[in-house]
C-alpha atoms as a PDB file:
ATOM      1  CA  UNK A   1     -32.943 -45.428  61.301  1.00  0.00           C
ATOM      2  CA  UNK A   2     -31.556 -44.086  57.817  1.00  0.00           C
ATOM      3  CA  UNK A   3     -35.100 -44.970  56.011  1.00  0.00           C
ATOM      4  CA  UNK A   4     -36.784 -42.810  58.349  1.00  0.00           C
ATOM      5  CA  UNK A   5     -34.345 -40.047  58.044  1.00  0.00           C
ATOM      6  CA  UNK A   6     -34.042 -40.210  54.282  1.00  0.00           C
ATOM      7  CA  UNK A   7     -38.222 -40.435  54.102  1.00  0.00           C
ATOM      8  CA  UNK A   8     -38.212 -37.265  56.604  1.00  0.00           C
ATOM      9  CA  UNK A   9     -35.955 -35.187  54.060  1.00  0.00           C
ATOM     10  CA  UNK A  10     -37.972 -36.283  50.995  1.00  0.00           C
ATOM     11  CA  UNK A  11     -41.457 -34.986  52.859  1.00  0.00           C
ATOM     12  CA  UNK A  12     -39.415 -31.826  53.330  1.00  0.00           C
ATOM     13  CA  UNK A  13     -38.430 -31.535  50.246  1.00  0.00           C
ATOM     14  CA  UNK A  14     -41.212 -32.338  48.584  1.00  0.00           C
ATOM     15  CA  UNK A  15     -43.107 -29.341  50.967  1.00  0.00           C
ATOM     16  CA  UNK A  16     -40.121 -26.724  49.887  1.00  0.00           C
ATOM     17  CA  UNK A  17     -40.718 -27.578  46.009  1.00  0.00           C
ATOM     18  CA  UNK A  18     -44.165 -26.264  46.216  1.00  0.00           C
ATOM     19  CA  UNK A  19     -45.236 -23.143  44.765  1.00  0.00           C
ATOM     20  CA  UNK A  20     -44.560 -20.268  47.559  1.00  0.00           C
ATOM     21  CA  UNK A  21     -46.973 -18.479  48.660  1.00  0.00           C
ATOM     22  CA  UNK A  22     -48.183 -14.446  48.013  1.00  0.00           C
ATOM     23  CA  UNK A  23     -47.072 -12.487  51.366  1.00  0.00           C
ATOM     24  CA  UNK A  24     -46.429  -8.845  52.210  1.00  0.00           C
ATOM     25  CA  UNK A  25     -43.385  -8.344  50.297  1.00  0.00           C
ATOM     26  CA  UNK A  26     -42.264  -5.839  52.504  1.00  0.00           C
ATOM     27  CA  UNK A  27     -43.126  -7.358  55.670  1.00  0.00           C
ATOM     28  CA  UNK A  28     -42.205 -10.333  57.680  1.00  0.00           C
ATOM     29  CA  UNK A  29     -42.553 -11.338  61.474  1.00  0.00           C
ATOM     30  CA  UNK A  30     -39.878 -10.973  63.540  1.00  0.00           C
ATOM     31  CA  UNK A  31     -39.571 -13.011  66.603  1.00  0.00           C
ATOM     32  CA  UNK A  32     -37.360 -16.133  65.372  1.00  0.00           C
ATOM     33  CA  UNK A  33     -35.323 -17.660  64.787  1.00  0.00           C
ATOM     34  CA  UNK A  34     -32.274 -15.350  65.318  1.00  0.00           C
ATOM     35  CA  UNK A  35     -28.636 -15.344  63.975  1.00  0.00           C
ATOM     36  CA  UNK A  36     -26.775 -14.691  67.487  1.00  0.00           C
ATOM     37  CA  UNK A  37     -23.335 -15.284  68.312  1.00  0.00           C
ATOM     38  CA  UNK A  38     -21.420 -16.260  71.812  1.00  0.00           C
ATOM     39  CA  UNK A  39     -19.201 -13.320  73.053  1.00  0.00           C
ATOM     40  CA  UNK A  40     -18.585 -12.858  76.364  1.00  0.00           C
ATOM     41  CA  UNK A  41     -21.249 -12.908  79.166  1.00  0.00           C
ATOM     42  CA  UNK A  42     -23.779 -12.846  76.111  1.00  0.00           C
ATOM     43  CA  UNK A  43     -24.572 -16.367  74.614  1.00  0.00           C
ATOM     44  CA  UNK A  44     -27.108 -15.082  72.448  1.00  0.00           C
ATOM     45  CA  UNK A  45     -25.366 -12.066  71.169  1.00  0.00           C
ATOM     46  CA  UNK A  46     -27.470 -10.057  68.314  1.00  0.00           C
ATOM     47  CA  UNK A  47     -25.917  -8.114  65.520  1.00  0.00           C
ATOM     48  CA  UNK A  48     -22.357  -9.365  66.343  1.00  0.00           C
ATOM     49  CA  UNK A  49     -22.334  -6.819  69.141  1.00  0.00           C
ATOM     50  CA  UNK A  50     -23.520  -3.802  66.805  1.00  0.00           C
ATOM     51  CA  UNK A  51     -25.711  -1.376  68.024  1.00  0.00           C
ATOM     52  CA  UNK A  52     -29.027  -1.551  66.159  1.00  0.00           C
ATOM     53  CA  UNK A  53     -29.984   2.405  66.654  1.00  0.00           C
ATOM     54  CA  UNK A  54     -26.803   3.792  65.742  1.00  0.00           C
ATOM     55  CA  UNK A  55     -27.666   2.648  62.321  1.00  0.00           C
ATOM     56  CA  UNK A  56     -30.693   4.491  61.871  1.00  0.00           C
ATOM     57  CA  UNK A  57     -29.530   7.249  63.991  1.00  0.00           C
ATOM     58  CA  UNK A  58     -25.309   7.367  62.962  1.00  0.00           C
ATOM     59  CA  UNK A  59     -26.054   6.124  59.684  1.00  0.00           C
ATOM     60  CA  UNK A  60     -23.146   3.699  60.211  1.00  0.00           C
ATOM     61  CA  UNK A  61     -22.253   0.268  62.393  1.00  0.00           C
ATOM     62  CA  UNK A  62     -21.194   1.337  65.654  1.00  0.00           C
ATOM     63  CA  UNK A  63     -20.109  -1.678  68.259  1.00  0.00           C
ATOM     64  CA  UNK A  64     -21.961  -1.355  71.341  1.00  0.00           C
ATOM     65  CA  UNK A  65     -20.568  -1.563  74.689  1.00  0.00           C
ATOM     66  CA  UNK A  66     -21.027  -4.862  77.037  1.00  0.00           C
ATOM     67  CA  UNK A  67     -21.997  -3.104  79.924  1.00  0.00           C
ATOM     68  CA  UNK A  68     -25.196  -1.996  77.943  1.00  0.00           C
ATOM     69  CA  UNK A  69     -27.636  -4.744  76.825  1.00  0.00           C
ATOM     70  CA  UNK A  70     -31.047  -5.188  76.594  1.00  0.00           C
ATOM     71  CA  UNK A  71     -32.910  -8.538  75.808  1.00  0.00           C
ATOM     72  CA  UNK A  72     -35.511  -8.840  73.755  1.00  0.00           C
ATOM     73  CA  UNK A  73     -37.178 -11.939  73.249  1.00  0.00           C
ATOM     74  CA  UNK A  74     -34.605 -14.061  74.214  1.00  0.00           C
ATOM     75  CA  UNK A  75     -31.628 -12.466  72.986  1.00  0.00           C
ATOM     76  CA  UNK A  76     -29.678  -9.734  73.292  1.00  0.00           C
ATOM     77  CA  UNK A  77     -28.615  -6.558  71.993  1.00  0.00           C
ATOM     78  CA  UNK A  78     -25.563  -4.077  73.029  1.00  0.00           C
ATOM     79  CA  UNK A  79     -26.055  -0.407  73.120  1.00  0.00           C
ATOM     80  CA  UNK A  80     -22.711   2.636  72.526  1.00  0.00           C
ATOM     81  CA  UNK A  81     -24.889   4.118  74.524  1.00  0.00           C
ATOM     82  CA  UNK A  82     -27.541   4.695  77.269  1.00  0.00           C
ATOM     83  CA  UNK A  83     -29.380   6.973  75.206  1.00  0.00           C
ATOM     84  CA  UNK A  84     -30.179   4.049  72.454  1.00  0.00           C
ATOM     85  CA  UNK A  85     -30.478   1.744  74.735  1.00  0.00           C
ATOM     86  CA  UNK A  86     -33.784   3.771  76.125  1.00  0.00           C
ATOM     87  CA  UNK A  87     -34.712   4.341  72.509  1.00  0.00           C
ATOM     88  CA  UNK A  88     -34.808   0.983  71.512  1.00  0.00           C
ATOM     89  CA  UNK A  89     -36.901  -0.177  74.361  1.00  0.00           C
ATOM     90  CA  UNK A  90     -39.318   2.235  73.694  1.00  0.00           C
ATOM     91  CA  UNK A  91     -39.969   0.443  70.021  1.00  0.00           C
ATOM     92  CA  UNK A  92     -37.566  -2.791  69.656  1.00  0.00           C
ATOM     93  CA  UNK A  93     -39.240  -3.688  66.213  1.00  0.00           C
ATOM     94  CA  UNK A  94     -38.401  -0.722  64.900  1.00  0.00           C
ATOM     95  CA  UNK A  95     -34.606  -1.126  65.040  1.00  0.00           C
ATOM     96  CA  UNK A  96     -34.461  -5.137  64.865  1.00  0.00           C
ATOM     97  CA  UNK A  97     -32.645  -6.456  61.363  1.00  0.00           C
ATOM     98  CA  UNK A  98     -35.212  -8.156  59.406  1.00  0.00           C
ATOM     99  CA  UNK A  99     -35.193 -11.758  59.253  1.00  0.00           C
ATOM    100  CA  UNK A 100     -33.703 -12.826  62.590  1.00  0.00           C
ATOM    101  CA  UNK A 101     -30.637 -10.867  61.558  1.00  0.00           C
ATOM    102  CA  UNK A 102     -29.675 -13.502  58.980  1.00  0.00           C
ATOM    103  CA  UNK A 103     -28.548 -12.301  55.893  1.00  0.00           C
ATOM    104  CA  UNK A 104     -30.847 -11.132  53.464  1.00  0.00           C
ATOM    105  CA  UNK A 105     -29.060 -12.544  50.521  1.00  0.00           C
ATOM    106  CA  UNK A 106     -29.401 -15.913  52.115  1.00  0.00           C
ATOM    107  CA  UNK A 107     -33.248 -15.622  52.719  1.00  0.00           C
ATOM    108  CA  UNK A 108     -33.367 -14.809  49.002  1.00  0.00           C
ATOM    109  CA  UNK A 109     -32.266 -18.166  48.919  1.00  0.00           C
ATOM    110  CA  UNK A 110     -34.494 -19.637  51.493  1.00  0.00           C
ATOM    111  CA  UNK A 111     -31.303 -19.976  53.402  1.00  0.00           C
ATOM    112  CA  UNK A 112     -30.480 -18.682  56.742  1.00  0.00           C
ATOM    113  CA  UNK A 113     -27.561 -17.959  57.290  1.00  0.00           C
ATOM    114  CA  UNK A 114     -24.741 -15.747  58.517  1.00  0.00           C
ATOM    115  CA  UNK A 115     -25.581 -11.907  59.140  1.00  0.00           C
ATOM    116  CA  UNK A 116     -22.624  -9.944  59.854  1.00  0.00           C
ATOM    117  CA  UNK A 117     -23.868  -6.225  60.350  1.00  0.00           C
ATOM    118  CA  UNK A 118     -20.431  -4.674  60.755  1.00  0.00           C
ATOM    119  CA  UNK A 119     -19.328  -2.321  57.874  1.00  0.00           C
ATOM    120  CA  UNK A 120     -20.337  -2.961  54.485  1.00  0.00           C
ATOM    121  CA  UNK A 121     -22.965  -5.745  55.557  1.00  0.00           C
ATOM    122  CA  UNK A 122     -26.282  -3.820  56.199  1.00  0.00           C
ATOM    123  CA  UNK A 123     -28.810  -1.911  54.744  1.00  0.00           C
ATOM    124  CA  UNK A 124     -31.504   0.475  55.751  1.00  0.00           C
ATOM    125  CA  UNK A 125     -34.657   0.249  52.919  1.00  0.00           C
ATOM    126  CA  UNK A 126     -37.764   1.566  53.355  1.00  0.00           C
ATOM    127  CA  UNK A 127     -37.371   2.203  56.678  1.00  0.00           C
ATOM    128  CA  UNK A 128     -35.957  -1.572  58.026  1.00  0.00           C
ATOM    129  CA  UNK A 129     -32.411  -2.825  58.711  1.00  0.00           C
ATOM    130  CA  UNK A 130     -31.144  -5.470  56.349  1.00  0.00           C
ATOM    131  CA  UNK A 131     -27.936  -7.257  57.160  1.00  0.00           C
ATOM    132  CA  UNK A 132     -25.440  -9.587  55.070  1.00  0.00           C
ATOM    133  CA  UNK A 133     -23.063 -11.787  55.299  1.00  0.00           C
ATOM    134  CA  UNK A 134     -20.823  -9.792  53.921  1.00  0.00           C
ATOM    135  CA  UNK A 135     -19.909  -7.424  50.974  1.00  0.00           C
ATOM    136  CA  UNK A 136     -20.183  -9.430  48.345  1.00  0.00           C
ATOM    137  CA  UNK A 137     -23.520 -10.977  49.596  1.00  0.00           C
ATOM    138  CA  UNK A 138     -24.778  -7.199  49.669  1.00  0.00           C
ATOM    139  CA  UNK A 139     -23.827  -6.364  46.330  1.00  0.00           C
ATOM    140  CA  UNK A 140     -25.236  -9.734  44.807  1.00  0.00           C
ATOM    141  CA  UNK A 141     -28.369  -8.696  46.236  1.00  0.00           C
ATOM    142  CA  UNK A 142     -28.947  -5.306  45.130  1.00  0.00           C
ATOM    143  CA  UNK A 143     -28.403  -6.297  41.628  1.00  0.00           C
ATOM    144  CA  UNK A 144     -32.166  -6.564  42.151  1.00  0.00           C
ATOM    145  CA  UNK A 145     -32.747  -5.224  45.363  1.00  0.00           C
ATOM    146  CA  UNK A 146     -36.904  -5.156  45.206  1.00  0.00           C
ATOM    147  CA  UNK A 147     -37.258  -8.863  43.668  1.00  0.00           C
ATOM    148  CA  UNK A 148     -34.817 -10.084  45.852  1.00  0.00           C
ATOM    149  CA  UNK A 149     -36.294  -8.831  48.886  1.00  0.00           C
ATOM    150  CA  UNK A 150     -39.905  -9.531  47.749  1.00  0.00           C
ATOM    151  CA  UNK A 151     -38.639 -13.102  47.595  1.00  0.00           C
ATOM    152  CA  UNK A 152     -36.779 -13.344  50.757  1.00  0.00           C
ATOM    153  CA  UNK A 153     -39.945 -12.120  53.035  1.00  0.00           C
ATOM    154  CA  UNK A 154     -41.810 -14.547  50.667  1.00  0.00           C
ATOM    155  CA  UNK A 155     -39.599 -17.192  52.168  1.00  0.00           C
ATOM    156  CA  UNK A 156     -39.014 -15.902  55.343  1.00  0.00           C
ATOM    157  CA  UNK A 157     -43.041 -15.990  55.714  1.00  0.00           C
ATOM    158  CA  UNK A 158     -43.974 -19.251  54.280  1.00  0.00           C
ATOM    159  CA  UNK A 159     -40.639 -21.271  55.718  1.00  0.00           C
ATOM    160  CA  UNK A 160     -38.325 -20.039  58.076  1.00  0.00           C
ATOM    161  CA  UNK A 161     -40.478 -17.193  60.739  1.00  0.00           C
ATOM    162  CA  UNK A 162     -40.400 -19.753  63.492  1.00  0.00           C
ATOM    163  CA  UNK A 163     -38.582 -23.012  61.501  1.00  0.00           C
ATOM    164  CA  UNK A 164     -35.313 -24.859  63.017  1.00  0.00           C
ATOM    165  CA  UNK A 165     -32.791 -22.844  61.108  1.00  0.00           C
ATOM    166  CA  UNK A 166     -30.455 -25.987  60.991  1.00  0.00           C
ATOM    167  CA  UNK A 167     -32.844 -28.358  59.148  1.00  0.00           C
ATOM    168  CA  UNK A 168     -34.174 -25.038  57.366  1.00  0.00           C
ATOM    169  CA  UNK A 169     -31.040 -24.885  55.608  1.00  0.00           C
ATOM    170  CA  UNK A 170     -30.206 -28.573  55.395  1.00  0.00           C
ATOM    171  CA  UNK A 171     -33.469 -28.728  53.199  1.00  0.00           C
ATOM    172  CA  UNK A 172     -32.997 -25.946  51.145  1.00  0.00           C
ATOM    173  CA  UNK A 173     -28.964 -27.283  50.208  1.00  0.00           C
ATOM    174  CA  UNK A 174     -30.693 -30.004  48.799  1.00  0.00           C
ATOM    175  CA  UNK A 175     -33.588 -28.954  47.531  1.00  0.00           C
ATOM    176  CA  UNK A 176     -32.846 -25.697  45.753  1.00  0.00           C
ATOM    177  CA  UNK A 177     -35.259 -22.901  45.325  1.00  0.00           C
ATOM    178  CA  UNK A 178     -36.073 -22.449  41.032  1.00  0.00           C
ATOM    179  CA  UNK A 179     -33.867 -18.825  41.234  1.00  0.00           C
ATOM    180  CA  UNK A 180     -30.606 -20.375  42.807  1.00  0.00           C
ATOM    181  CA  UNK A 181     -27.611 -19.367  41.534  1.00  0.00           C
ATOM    182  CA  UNK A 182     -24.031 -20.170  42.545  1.00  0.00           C
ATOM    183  CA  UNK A 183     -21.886 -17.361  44.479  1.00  0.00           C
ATOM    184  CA  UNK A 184     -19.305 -17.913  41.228  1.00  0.00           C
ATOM    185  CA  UNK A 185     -22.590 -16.959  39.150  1.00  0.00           C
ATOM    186  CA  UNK A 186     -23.603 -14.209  40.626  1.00  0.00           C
ATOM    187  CA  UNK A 187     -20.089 -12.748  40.957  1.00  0.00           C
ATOM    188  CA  UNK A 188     -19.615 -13.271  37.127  1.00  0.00           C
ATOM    189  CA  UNK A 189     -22.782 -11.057  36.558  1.00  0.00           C
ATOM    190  CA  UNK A 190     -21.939  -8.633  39.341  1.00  0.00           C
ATOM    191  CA  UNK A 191     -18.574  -7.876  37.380  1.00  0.00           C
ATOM    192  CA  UNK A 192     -19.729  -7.752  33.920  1.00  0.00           C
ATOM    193  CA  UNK A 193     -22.381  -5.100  35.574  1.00  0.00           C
ATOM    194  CA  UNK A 194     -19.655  -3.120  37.301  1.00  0.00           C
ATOM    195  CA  UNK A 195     -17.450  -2.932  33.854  1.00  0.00           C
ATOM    196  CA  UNK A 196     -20.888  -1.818  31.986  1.00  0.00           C
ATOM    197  CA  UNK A 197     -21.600   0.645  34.741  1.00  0.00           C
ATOM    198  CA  UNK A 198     -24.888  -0.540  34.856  1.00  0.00           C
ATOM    199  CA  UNK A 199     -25.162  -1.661  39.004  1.00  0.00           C
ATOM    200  CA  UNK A 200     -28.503  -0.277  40.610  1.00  0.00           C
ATOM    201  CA  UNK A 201     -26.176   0.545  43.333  1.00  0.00           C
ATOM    202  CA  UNK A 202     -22.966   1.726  42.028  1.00  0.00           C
ATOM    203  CA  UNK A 203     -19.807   0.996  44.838  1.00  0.00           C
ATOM    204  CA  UNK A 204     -19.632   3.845  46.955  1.00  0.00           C
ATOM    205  CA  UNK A 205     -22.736   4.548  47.138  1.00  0.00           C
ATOM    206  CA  UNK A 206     -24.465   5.305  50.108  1.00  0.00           C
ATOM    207  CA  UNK A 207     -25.647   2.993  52.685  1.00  0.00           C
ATOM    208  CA  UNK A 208     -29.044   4.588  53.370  1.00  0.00           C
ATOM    209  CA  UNK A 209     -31.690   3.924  51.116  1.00  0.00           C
ATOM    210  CA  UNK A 210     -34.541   6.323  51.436  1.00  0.00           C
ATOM    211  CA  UNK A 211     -38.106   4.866  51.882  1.00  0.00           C
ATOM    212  CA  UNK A 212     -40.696   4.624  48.733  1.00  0.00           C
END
């Protein structure tokens, strides 16, 4: 039983050491897996409850209210209010974080993981809703916001649209992508950046990013 097992993980990681390959860096599909939560009468609960308009529209992270959901390819989404809800249904992929609502910093890493999307955890670029795990994920990240996020649709493409998101990330914890870099790491050059004043995205800046 352990053979088998241990020869399964080698094949993987054998498959996640080769070269990735060229995608739409600014494009990924979008219909799984998801980062949900349980809450409620919502097992599959998207965003942590947020409301994925109000970020486009409110420019902020607005909890939605359980009496207004809408599901969307098996999971759901809470609305603050009727109005959204209408507007999302009209174009879902228009509002939906990017990558399953895992966090971007994570995908980076050909890891998904957890996507908070309260305040201080998102994004809007280019048009699309990014979400994190939290701050310090979202700062890491925009130390080099366009490589990192050519590299996480890159991923997101070629591994995880569509993969188990449990053996996903078991493979990827052992078999590290070239660019990996411990949280310690990237803290340690987030900091030095700060004191230097040389961020791409200074703190306090603002959450929007305008499209290219």
């Amino acid at each position: 039983m352990i053979i088998p097992l241990l020869r399964g993980l080698l094949a993987l990681g054998l498959l996640a050491l080769a070269p990735v390959l060229q995608a739409d860096p600014t494009s990924s599909p979008n219909e799984g897996p998801f980062r949900t939560i349980s809450e409620g009468a919502d097992p599959q609960l998207m965003l942590e409850g947020h409301d994925p308009v109000a970020y486009f529209t409110q420019n902020a992270a607005v909890k939605g209210d359980p009496a207004i959901v809408f599901e969307h390819l098996g999971v759901t989404y809470r609305f603050a209010s009727e109005a959204n809800r209408a507007q999302f249904q009209r174009s879902p992929g228009a509002y939906m974080p990017q990558f399953g609502g895992y966090c971007a910093n994570g995908i980076n890493y050909a890891i998904p993981g957890g996507g908070g999307g309260g305040p201080g955890t998102w994004r809007l670029y280019r048009g699309k809703l990014y979400v994190f795990g939290g701050q310090k994920a979202r700062d890491h990240f925009e130390m080099d916001t366009e490589l990192n996020l050519a590299r996480a649709h890159r991923y997101w493409n070629d591994e995880l649209a569509g993969a188990h998101p449990q053996l996903a990330r078991l493979r990827r914890m052992i078999f590290r992508v070239p660019h990996y870099q411990t949280d310690r790491a990237l803290q340690e050059e987030w900091e030095a950046r700060l004191a230097a004043r040389t961020l791409p995205v200074m703190p306090g800046a603002p959450q929007v990013v305008p499209p290219r």
